[in-house]
Protein backbone atom coordinates (compact mmCIF):
# COMPACT_ATOMS: atom_id res chain seq x y z
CA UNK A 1 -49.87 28.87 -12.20
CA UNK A 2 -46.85 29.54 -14.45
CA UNK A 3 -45.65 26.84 -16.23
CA UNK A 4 -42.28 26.26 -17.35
CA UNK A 5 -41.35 26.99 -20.97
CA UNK A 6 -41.12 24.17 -22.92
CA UNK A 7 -38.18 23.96 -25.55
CA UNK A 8 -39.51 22.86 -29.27
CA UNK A 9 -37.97 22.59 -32.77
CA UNK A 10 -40.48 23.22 -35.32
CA UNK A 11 -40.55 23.06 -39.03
CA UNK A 12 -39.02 26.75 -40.11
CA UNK A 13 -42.20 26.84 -42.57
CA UNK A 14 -44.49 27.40 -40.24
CA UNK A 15 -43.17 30.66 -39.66
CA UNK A 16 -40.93 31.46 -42.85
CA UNK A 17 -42.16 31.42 -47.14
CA UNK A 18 -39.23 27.96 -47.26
CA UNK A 19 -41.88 25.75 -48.59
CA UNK A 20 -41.04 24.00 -52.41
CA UNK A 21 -43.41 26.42 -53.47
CA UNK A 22 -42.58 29.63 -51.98
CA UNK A 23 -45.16 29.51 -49.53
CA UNK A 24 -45.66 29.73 -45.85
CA UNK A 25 -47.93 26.92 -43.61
CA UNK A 26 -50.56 28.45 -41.27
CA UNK A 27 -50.98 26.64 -37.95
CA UNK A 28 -53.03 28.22 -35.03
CA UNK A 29 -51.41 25.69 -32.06
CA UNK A 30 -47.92 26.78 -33.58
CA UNK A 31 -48.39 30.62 -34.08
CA UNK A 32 -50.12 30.49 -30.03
CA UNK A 33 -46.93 28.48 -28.83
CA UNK A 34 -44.48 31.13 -29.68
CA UNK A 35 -45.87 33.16 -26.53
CA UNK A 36 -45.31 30.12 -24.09
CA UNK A 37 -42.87 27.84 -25.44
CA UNK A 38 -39.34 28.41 -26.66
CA UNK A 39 -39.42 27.61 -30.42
CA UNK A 40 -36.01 26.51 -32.76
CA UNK A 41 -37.06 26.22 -36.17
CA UNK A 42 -35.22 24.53 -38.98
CA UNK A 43 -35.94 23.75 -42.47
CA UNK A 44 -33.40 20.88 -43.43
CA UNK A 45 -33.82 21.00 -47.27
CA UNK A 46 -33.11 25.50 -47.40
CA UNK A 47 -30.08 24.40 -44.85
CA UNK A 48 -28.48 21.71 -47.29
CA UNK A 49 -28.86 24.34 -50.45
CA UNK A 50 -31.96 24.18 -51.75
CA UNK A 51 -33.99 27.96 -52.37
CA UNK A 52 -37.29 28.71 -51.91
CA UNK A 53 -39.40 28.19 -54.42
CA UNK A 54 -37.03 24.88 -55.43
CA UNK A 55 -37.73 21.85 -57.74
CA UNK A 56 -39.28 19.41 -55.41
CA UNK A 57 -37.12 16.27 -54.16
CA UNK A 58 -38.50 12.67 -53.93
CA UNK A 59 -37.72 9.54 -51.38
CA UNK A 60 -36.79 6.90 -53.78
CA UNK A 61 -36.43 2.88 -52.77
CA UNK A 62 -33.10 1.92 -52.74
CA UNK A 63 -32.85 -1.69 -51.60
CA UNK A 64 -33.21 -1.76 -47.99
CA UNK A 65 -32.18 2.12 -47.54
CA UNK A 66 -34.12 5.43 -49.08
CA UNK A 67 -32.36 8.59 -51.19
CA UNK A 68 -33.54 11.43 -51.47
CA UNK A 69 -33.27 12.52 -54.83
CA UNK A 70 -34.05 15.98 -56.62
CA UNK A 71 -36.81 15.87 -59.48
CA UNK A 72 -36.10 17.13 -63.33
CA UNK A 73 -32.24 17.56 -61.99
CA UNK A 74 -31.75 13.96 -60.44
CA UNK A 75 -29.38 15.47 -58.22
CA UNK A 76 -28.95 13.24 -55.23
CA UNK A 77 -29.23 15.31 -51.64
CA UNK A 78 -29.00 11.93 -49.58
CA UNK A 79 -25.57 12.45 -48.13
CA UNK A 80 -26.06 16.08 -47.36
CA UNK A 81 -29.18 15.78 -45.86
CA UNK A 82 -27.99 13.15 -43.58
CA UNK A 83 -24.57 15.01 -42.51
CA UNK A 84 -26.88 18.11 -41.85
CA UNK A 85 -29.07 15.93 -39.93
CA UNK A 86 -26.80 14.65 -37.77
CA UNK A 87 -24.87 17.65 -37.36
CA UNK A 88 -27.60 19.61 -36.55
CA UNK A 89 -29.49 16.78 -33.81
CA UNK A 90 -25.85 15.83 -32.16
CA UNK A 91 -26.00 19.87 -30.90
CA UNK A 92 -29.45 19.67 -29.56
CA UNK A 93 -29.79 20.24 -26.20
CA UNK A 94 -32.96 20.15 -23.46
CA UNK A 95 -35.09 19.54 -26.08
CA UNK A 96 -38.76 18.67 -25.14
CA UNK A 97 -40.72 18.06 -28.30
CA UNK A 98 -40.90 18.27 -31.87
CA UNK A 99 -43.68 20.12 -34.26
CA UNK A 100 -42.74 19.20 -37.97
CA UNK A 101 -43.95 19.33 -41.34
CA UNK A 102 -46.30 16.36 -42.25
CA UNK A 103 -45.53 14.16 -45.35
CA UNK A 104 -42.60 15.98 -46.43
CA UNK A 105 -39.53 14.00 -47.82
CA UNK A 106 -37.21 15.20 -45.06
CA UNK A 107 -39.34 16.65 -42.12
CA UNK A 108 -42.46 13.66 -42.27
CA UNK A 109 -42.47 11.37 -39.16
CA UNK A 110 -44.51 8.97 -41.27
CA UNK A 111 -46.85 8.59 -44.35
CA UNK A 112 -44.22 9.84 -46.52
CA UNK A 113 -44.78 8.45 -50.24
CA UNK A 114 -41.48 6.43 -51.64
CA UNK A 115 -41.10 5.85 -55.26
CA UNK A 116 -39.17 3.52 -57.40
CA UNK A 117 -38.09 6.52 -59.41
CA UNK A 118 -38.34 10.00 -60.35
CA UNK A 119 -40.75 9.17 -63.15
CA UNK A 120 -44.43 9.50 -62.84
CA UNK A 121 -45.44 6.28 -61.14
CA UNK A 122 -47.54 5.51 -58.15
CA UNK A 123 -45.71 5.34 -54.74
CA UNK A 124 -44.35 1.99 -54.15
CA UNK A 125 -45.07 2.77 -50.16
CA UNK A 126 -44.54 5.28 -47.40
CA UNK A 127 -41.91 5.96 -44.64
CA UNK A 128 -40.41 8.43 -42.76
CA UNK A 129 -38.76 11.34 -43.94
CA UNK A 130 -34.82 11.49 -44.24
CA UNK A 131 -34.64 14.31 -41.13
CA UNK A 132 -37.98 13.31 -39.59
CA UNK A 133 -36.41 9.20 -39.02
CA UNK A 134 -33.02 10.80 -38.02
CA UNK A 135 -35.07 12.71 -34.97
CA UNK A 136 -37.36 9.48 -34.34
CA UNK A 137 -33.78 7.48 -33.50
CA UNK A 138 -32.31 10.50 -32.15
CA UNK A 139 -35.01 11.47 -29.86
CA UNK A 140 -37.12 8.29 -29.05
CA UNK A 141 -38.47 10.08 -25.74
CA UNK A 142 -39.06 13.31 -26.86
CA UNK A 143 -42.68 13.90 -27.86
CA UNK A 144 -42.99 14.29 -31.43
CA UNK A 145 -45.79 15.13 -33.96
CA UNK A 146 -46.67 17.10 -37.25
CA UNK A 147 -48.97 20.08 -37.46
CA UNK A 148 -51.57 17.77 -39.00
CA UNK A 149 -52.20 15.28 -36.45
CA UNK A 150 -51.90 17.95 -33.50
CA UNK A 151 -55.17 18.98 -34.84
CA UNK A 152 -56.64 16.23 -33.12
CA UNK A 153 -57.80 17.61 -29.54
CA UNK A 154 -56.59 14.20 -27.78
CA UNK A 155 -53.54 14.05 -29.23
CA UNK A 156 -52.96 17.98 -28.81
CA UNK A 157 -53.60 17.08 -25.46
CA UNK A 158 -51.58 14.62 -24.85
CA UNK A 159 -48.36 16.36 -26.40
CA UNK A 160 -48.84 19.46 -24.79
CA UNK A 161 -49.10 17.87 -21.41
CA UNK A 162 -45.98 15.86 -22.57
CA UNK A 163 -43.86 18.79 -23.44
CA UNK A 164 -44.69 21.05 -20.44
CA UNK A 165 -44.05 18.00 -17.71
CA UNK A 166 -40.71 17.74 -19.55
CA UNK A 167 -40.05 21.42 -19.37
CA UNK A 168 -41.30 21.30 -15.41
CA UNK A 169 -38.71 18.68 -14.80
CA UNK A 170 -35.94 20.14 -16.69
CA UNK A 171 -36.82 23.56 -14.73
CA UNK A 172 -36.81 21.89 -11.33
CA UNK A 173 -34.52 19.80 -11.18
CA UNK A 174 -31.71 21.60 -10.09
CA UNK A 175 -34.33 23.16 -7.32
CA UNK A 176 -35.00 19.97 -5.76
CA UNK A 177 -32.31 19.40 -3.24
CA UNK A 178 -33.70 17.13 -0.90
CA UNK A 179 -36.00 13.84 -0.74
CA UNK A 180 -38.65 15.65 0.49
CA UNK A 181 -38.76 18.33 -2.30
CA UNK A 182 -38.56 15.64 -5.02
CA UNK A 183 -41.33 13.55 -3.11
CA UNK A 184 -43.42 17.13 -3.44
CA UNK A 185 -43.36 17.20 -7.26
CA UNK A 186 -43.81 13.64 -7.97
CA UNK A 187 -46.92 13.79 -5.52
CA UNK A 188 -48.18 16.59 -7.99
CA UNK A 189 -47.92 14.12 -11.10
CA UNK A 190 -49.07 11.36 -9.81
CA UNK A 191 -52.83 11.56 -11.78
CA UNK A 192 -50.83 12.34 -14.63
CA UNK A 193 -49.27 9.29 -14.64
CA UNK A 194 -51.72 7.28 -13.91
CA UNK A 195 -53.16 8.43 -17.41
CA UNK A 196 -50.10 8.12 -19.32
CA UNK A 197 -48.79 4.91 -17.46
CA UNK A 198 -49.43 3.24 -14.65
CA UNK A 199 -46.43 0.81 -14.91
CA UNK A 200 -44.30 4.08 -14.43
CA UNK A 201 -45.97 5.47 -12.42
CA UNK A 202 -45.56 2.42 -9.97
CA UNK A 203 -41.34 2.39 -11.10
CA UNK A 204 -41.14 6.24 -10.34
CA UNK A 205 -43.15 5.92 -7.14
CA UNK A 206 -40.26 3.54 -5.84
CA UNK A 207 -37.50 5.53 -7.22
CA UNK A 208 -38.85 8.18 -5.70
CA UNK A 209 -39.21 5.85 -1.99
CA UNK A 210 -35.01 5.33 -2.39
CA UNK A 211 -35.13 2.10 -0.62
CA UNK A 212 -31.80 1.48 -1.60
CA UNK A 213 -30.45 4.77 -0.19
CA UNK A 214 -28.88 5.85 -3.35
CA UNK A 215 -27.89 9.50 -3.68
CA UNK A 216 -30.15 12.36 -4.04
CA UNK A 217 -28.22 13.24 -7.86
CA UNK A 218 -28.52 9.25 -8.87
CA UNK A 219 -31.96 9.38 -7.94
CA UNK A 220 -32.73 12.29 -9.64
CA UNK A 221 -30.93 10.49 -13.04
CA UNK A 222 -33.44 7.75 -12.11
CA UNK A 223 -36.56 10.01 -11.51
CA UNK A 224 -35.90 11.84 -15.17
CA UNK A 225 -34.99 8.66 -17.08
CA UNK A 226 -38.21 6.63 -15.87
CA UNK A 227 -40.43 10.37 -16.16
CA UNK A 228 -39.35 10.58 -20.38
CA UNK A 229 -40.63 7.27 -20.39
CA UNK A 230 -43.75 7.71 -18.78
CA UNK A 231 -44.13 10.32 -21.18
CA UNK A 232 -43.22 9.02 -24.23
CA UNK A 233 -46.26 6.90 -23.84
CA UNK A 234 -49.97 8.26 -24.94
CA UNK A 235 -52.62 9.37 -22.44
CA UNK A 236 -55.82 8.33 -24.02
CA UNK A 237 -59.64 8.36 -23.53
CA UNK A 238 -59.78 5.05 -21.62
CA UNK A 239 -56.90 6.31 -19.39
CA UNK A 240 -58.46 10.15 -18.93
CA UNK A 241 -61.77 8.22 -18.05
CA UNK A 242 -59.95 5.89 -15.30
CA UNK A 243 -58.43 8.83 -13.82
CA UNK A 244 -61.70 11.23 -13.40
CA UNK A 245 -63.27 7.87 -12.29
CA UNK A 246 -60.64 7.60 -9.93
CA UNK A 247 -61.38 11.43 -8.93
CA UNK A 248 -65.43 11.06 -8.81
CA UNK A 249 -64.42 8.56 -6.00
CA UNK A 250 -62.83 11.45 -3.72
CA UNK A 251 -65.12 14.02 -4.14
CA UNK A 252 -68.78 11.99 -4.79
CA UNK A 253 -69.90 12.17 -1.26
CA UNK A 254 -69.30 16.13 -1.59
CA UNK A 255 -72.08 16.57 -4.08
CA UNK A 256 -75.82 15.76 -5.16
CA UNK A 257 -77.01 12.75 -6.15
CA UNK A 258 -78.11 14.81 -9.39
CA UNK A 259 -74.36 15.88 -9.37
CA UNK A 260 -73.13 12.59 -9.88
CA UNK A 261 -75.96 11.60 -12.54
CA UNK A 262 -74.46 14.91 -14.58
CA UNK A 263 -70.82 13.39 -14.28
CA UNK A 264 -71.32 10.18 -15.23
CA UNK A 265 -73.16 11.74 -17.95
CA UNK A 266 -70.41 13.94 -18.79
CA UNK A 267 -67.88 10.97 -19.00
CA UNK A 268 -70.53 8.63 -21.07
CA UNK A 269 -70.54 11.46 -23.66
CA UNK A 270 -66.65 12.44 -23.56
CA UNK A 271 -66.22 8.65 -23.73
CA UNK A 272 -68.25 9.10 -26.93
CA UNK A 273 -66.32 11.42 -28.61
CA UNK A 274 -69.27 14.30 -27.95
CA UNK A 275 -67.64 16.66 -25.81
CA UNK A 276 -64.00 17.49 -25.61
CA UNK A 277 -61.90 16.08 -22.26
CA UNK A 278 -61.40 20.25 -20.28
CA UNK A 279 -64.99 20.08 -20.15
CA UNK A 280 -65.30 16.96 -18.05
CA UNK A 281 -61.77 18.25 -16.31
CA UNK A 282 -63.62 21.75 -15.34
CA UNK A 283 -66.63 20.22 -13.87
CA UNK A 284 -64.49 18.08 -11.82
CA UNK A 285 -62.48 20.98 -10.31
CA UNK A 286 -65.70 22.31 -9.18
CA UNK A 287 -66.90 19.57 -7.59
CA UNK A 288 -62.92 19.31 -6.38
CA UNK A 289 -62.72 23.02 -5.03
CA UNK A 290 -66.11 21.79 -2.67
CA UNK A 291 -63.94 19.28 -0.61
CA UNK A 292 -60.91 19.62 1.70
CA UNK A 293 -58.89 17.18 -0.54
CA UNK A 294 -55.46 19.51 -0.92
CA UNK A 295 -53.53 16.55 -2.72
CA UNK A 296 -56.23 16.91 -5.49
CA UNK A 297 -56.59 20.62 -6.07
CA UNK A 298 -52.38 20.79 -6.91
CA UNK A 299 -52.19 17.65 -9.69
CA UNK A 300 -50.96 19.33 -12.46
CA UNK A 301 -53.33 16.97 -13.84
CA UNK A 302 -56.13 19.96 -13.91
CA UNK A 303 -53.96 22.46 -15.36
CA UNK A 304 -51.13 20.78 -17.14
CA UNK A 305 -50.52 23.60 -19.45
CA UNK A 306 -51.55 26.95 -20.15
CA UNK A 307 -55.30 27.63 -20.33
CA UNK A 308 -55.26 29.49 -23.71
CA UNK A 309 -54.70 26.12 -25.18
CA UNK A 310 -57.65 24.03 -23.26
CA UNK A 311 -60.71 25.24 -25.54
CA UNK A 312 -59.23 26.49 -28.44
CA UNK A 313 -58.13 24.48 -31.61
């Protein structure tokens, strides 16, 4: 299946030598996105003056607020870096995730270290960064994570399948012209929601019913408002292992009993942590492609985004 093409800002150092230091940061999920995702990068401190290599700025505690101040020149960059910030967010568009730099005094979503001052002293604590708050309030639906924690299979999971549902939707919707059309992709999603949310997937399930005999366009507003929510939740392990429990129920008089001793295996050790979750999710296809179940074999829940990223790290 093709998937959309998701639209994502990353961190311009992932691709460009705009690092403090001169240097450029290496990220295998990032570099294998640029084939199937549409990638905007930006590098807020080179956009508000700074050069690469520059003198390093610092987050600095100032009351209630943070500044972000320039070491050896005590320069402070807080004003520009918010005007660049929110000149550069208000002209986003269709945006469906974030990728940015981890711990970094403008780009970090959190962890960032905040000082009392720009001489050598312990942090006093650790935020957000200047840019990487201004996105968090900007963009509180939009999937959003730095390349270190992406690293993590679940999580890489879970915003991949994130950013390609929201790419799907933002693809489709001008396609879907009658109930019946928008009934068809919501019918497709409906595992995946069950791992993300099940309270959403219950509100989109009745938006999607139009009891109230609302217009197909203020239904679709509806349908995308409730579907960022769903997915600005977190699938997790508990949630994958309702769903494929869910699944073993359809398709468990199809196969073996020695079958269904190797799945529940399979989900004892995923539950674990021992094997990663496409292995459990291919074994259940198979036993899936055995049975006449059509509503199973299109979820996008099997295939949620490209299969160069299901195995690799």
């Amino acid at each position: 299946m093709q998937q959309a093409k998701p639209n994502i800002v990353v961190s311009k150092c992932f691709f460009e030598p705009v690092r403090y230091n001169g240097a450029r940061i290496s990220n295998s999920l990032v570099d294998r996105l640029k084939e199937y995702a549409n990638l905007s990068t930006v590098c807020p401190e080179v956009e508000i003056g700074l050069g690469a290599p520059r003198i390093p700025v610092r987050l600095l505690q100032d009351g209630d607020s943070l500044r972000m101040v320039q070491l050896k020149t005590e320069i402070d960059l807080t004003e520009k870096m918010l005007d660049f910030g929110e000149n550069f967010l208000s002209q986003l568009e269709n945006i469906d995730g974030f990728i940015l730099k981890s711990k970094s005094p403008s780009c970090g979503i959190s962890g960032v270290k905040v000082y009392s001052s720009t001489e050598k002293k312990p942090p006093v604590r650790r935020d957000k960064g200047l840019f990487g708050g201004m996105v968090k309030e900007r963009f509180p639906l939009v999937p959003l994570e730095n390349e270190s924690r992406i690293m993590d299979p679940d999580i890489r999971d879970c915003f991949l399948r994130s950013v390609f549902a929201l790419a799907e939707l933002r693809e489709s919707k001008e396609s879907i012209k009658t109930a019946g059309q928008l009934v068809e992709f919501h019918t497709k999603y409906k595992l995946t929601f069950m791992a993300f949310s099940q309270k959403h997937m219950t509100v989109l399930g009745k938006i999607v019913a139009n009891h109230e005999r609302l217009p197909l366009p203020e239904v679709m507003q509806k349908y995308q408002d409730c579907f960022r929510e769903a997915f600005s939740r977190r699938a997790t392990r508990k949630t994958h292992i309702n769903v494929l429990l869910h699944i073993f129920g359809y398709f468990s008089s199809e196969i073996s009993g020695e079958e269904k001793k190797r799945f529940l295996s399979l989900l004892d050790r995923y539950r674990n942590g021992d094997i990663p979750f496409a292995l459990v999710s291919e074994v259940a296809r198979v036993y899936i492609s055995r049975t006449d179940k059509k509503y199973l074999r299109e979820q996008v829940y099997f295939n949620p985004y490209p299969e160069e990223f299901h195995y690799k790290t």
